[in-house]
N, C-alpha and C. Protein backbone atom coordinates (compact mmCIF):
# COMPACT_ATOMS: atom_id res chain seq x y z
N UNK A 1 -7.19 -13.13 -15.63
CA UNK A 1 -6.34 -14.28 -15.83
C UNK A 1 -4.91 -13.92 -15.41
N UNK A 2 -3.96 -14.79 -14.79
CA UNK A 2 -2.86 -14.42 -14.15
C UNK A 2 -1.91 -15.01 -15.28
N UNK A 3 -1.13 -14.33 -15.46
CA UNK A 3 0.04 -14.56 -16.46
C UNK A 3 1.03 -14.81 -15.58
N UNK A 4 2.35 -15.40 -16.85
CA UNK A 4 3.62 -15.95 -16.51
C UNK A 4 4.24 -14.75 -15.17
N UNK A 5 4.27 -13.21 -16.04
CA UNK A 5 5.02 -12.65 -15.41
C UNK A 5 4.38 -12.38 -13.82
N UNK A 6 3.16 -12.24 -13.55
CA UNK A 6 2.10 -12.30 -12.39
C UNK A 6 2.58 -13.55 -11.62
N UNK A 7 2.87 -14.80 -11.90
CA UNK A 7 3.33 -15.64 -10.93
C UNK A 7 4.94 -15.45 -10.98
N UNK A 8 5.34 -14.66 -11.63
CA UNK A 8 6.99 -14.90 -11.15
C UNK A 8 6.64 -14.34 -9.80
N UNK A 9 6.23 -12.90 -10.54
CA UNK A 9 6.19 -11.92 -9.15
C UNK A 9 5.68 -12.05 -7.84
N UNK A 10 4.62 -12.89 -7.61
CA UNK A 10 3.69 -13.78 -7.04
C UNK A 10 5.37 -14.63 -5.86
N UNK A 11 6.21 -15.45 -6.76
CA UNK A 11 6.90 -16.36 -6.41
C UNK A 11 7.74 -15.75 -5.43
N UNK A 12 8.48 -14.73 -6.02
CA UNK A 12 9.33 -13.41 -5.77
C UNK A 12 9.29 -12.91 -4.35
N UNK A 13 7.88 -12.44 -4.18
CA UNK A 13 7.49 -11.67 -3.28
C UNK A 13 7.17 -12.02 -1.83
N UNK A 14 6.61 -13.66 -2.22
CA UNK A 14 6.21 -14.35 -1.05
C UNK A 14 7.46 -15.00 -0.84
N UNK A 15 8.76 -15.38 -1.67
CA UNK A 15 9.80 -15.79 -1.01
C UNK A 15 10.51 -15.25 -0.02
N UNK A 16 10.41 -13.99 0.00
CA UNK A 16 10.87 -12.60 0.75
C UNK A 16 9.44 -12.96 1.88
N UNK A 17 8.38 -12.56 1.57
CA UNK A 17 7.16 -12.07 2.77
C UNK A 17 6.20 -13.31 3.21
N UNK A 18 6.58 -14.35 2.58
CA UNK A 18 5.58 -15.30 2.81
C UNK A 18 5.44 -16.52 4.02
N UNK A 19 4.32 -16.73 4.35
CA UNK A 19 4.65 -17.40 5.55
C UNK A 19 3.73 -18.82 4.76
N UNK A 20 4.09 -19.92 5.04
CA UNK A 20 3.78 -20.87 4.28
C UNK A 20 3.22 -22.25 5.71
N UNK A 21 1.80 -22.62 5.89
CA UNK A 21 2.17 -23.71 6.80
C UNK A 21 0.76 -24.17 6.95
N UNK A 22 0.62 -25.52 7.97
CA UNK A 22 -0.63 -26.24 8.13
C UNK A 22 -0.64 -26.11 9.53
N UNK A 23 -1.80 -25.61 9.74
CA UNK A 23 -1.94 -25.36 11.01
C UNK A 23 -2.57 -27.17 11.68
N UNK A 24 -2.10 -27.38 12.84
CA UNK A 24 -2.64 -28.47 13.44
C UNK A 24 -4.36 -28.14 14.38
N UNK A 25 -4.05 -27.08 14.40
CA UNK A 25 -5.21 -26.52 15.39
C UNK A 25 -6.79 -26.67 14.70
N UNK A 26 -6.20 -26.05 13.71
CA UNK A 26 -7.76 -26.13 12.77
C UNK A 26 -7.37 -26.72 11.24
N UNK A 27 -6.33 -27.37 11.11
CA UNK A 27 -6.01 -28.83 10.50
C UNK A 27 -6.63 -28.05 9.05
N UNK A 28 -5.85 -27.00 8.56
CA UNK A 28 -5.74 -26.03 7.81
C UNK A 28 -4.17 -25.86 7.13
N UNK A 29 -4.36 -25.65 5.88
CA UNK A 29 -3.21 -25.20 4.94
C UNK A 29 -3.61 -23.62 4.93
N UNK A 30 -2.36 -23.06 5.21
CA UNK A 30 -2.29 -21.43 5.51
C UNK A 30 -1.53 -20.96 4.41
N UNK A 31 -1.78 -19.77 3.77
CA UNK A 31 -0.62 -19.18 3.00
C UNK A 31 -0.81 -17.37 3.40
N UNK A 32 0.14 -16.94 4.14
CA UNK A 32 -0.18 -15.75 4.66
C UNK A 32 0.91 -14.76 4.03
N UNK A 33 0.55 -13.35 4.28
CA UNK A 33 1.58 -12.26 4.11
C UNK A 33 1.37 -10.86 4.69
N UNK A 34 1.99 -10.55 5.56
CA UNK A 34 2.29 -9.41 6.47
C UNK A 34 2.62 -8.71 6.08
N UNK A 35 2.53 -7.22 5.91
CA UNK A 35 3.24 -5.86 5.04
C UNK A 35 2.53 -4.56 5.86
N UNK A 36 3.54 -3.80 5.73
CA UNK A 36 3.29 -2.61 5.99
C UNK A 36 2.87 -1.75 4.65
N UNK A 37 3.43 -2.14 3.84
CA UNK A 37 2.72 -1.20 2.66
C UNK A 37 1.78 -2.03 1.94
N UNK A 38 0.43 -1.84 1.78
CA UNK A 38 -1.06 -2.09 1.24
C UNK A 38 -0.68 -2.70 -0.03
N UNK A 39 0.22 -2.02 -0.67
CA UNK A 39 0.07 -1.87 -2.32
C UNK A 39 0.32 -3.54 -2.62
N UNK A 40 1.08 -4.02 -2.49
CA UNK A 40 1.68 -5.68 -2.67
C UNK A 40 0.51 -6.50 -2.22
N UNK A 41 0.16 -6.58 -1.12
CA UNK A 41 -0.99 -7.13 -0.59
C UNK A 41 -2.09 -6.84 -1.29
N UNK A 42 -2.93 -5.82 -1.64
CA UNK A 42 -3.83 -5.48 -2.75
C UNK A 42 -3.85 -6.25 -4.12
N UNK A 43 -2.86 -6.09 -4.45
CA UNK A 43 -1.52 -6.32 -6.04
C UNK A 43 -2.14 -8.53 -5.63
N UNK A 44 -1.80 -9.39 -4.62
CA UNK A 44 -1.82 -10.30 -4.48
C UNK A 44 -3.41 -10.75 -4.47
N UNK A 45 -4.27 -9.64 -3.68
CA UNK A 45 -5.58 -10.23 -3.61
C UNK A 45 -6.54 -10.08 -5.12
N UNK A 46 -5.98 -8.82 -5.72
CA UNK A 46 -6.56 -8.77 -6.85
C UNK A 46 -6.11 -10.04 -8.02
N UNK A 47 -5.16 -10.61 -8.10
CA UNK A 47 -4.37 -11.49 -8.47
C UNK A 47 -5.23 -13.47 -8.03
N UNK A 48 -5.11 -12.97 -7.10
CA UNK A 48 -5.58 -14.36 -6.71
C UNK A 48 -6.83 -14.73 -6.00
N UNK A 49 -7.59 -13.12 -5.11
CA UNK A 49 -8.46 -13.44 -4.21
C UNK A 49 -8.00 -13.52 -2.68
N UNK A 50 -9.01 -14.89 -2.00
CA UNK A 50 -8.44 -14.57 -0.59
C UNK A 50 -8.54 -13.24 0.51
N UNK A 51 -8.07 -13.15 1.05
CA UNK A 51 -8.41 -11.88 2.31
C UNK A 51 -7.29 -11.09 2.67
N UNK A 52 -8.06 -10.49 2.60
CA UNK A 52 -7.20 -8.80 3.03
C UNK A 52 -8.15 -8.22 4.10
N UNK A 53 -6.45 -7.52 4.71
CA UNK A 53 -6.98 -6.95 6.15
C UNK A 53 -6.56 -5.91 6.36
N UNK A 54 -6.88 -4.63 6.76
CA UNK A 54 -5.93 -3.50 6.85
C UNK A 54 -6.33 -3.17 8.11
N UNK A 55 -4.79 -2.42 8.90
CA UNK A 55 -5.00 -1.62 10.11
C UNK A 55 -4.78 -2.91 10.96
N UNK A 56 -4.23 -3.39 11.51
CA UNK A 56 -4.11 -4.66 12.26
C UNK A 56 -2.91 -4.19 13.47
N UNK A 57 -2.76 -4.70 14.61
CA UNK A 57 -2.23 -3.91 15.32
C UNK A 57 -0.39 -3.97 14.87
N UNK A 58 -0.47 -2.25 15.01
CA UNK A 58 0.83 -2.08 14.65
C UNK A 58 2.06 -2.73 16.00
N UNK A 59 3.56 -3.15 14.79
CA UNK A 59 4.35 -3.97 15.73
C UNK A 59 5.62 -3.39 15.11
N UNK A 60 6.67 -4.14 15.93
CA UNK A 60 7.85 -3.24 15.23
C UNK A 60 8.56 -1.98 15.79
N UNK A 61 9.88 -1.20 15.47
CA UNK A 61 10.28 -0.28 16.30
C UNK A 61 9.59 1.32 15.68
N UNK A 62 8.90 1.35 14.31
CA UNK A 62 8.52 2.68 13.77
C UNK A 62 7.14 2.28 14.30
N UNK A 63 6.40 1.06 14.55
CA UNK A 63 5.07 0.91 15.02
C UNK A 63 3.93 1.55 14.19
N UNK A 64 4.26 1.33 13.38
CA UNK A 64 3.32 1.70 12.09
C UNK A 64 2.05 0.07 11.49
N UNK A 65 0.67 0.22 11.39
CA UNK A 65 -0.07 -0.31 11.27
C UNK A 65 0.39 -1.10 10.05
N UNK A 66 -0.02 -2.16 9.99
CA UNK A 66 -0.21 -3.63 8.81
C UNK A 66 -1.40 -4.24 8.50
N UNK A 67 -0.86 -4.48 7.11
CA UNK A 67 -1.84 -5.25 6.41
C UNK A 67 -1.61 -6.60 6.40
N UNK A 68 -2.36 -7.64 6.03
CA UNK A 68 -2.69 -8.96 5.99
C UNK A 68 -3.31 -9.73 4.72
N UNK A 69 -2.60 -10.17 3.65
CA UNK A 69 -3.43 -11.16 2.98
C UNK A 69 -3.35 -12.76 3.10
N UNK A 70 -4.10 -13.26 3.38
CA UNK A 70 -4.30 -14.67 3.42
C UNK A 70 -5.40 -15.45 2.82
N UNK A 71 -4.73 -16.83 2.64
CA UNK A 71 -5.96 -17.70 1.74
C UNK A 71 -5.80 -19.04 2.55
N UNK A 72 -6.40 -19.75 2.49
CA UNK A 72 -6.51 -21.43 3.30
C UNK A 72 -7.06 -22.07 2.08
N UNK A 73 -6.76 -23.49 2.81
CA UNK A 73 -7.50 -24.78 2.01
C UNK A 73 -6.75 -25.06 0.74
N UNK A 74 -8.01 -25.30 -0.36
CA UNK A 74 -7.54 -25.85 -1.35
C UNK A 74 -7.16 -24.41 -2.68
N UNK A 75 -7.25 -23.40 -1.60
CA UNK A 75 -7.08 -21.92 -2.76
C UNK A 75 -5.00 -21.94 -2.00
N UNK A 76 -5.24 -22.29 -0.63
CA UNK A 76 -3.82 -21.70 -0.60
C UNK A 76 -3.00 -23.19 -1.70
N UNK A 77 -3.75 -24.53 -1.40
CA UNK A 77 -2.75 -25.45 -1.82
C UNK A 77 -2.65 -25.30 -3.36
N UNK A 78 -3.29 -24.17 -4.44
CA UNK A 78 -3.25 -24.52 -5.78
C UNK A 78 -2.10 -23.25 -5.79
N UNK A 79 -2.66 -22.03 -5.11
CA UNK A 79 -0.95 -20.91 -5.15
C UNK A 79 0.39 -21.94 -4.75
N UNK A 80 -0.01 -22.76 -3.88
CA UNK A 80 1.68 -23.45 -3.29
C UNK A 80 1.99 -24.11 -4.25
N UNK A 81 1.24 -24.45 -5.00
CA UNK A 81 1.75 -25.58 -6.31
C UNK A 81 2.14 -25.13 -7.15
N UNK A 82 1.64 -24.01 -7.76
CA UNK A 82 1.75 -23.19 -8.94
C UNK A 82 3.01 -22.20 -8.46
N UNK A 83 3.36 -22.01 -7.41
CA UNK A 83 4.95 -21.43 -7.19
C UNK A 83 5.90 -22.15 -7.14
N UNK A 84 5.78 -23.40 -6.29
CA UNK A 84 6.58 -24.27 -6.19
C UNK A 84 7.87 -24.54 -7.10
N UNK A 85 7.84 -25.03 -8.04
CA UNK A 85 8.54 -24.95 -8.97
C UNK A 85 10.26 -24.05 -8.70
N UNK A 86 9.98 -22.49 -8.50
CA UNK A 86 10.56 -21.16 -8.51
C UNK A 86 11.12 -20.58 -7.03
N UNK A 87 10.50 -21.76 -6.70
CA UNK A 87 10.89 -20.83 -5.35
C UNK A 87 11.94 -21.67 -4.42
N UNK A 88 12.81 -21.02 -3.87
CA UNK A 88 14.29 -21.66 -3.03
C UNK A 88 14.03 -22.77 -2.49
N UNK A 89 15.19 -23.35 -2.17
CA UNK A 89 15.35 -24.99 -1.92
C UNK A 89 14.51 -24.76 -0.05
N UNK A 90 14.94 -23.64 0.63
CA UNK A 90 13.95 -23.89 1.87
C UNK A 90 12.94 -23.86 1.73
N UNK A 91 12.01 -22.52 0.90
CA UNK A 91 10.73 -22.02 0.79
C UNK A 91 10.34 -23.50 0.21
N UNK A 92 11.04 -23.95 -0.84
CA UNK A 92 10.37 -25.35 -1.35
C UNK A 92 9.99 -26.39 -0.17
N UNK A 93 10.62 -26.21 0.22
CA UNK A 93 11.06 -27.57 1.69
C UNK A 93 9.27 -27.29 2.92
N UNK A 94 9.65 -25.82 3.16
CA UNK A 94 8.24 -25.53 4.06
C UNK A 94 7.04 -25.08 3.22
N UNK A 95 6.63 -25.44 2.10
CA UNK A 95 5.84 -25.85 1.23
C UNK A 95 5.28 -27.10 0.84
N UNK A 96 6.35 -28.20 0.74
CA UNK A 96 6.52 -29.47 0.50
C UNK A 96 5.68 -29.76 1.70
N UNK A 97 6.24 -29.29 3.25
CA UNK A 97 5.87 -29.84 3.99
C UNK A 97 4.89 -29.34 4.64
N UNK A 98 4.20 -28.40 4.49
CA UNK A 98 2.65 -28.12 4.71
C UNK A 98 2.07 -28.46 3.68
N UNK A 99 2.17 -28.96 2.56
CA UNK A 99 1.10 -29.37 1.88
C UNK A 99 1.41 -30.86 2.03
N UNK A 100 2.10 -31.54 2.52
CA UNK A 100 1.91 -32.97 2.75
C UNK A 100 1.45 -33.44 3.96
N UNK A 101 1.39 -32.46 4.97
CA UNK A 101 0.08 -32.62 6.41
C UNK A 101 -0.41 -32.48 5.86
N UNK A 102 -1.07 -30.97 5.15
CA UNK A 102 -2.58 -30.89 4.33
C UNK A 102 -2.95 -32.35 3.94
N UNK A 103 -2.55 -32.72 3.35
CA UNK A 103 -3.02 -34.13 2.39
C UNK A 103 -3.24 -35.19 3.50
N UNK A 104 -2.81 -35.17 4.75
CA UNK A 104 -2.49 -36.43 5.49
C UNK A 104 -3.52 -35.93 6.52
N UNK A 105 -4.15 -34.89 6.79
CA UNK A 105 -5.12 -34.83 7.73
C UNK A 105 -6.34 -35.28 7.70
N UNK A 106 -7.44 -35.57 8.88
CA UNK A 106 -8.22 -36.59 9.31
C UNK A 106 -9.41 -35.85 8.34
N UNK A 107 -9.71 -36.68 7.05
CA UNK A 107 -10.82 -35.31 6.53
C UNK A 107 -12.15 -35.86 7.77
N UNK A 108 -13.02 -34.43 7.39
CA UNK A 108 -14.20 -34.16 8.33
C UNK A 108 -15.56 -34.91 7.17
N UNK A 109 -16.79 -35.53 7.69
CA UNK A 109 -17.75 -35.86 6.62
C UNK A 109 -18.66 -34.53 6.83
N UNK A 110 -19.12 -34.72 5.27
CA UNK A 110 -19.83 -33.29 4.74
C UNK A 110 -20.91 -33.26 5.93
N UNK A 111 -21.15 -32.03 5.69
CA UNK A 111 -22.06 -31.37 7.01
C UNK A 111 -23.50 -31.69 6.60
N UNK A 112 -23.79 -32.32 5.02
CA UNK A 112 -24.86 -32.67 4.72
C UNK A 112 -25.21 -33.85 4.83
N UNK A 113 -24.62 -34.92 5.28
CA UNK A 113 -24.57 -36.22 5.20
C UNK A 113 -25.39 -35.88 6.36
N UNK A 114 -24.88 -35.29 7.67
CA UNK A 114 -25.64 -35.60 8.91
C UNK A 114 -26.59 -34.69 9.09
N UNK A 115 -27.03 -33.88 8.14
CA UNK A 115 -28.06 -32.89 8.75
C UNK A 115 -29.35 -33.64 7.97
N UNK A 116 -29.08 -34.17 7.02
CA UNK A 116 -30.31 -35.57 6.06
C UNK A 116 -30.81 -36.76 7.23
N UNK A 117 -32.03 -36.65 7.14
CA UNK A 117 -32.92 -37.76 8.08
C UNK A 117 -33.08 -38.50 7.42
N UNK A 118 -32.92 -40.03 7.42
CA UNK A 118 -33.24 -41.39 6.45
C UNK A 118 -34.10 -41.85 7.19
N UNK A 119 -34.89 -42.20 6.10
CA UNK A 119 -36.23 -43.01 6.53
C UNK A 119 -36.29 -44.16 7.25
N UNK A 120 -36.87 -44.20 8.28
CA UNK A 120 -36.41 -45.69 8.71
C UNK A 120 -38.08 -46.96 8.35
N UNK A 121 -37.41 -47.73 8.47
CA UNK A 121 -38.55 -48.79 7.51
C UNK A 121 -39.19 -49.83 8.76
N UNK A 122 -40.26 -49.80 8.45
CA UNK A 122 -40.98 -50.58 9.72
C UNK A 122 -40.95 -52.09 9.10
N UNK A 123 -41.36 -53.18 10.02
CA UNK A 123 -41.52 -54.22 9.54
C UNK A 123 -42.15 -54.85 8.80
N UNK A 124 -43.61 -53.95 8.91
CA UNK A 124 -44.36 -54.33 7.65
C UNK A 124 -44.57 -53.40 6.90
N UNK A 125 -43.44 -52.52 6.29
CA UNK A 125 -42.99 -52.13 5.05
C UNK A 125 -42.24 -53.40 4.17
N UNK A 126 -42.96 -53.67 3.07
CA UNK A 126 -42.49 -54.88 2.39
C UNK A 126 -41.77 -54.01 0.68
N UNK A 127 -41.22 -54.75 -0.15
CA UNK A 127 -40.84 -54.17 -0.95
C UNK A 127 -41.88 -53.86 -2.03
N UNK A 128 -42.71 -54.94 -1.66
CA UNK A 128 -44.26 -55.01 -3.11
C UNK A 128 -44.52 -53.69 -2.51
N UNK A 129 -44.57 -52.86 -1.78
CA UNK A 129 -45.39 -51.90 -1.29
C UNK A 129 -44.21 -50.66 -2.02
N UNK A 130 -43.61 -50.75 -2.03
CA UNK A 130 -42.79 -49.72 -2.60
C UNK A 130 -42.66 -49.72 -3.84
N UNK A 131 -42.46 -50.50 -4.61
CA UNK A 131 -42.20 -50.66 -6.07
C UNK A 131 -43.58 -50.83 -6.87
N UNK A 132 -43.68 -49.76 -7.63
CA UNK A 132 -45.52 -49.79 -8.66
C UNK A 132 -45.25 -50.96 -9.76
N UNK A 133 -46.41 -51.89 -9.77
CA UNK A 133 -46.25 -52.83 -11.01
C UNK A 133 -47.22 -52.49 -11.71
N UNK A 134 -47.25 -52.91 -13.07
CA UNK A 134 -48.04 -52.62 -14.14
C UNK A 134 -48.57 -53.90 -14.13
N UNK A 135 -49.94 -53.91 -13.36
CA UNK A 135 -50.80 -55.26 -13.89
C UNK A 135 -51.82 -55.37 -14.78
């Protein structure tokens, strides 16, 4: 269970490292974080879940390897909400405004709707034939 002081730090950390946004491409709410040191990133996935990545190509002038935690969907939009509150008038602003594309994008229909075959009914399928009466 994540406590008060777990989301300050949470708030804190990603105000400094956090990259906050909705991607148009794959019409996705992103909440990402880049680090060179593991420990924070670990510290976040144990905390919340989501993905972690280590060893990713190193960038930068010491060129030393990075880590990656990220979450999408409706896991990144409940962290953006639950920081919101705490976090600076910009970070608020590019929060506000990836989670209000999130909300405004074209939803997709469930993948089960179309993989279900419906029966199709011939003409002399009548309803007496379907429904059992007690005579």
């Amino acid at each position: 269970m994540t406590n008060l002081k777990d989301i300050y730090w949470t708030a804190g950390f990603l105000e400094g490292e956090g990259y906050f946004a909705f991607t148009k491409k794959n019409t996705s709410l992103r909440l990402t974080c880049d680090q060179v040191q593991r420990e924070p990133l670990e510290r976040l996935h144990n905390l919340f879940g989501g993905n972690l990545w280590h060893g990713l190509k190193a960038y930068g002038l010491a060129k030393r390897p990075r880590s990656r935690w990220y979450c999408s969907g409706g896991h990144a939009a409940g962290i953006m909400m639950t920081i919101l509150p705490i976090m600076s008038p910009k970070r608020q602003e590019e929060i506000t405004n990836a989670l209000a594309s999130w909300k405004l994008r074209p939803q997709k229909s469930p993948r089960h709707v179309w993989d279900k075959k419906v029966p199709k009914f011939s003409k002399t399928m009548r309803i007496d034939n379907v429904i059992k009466r007690d005579d």
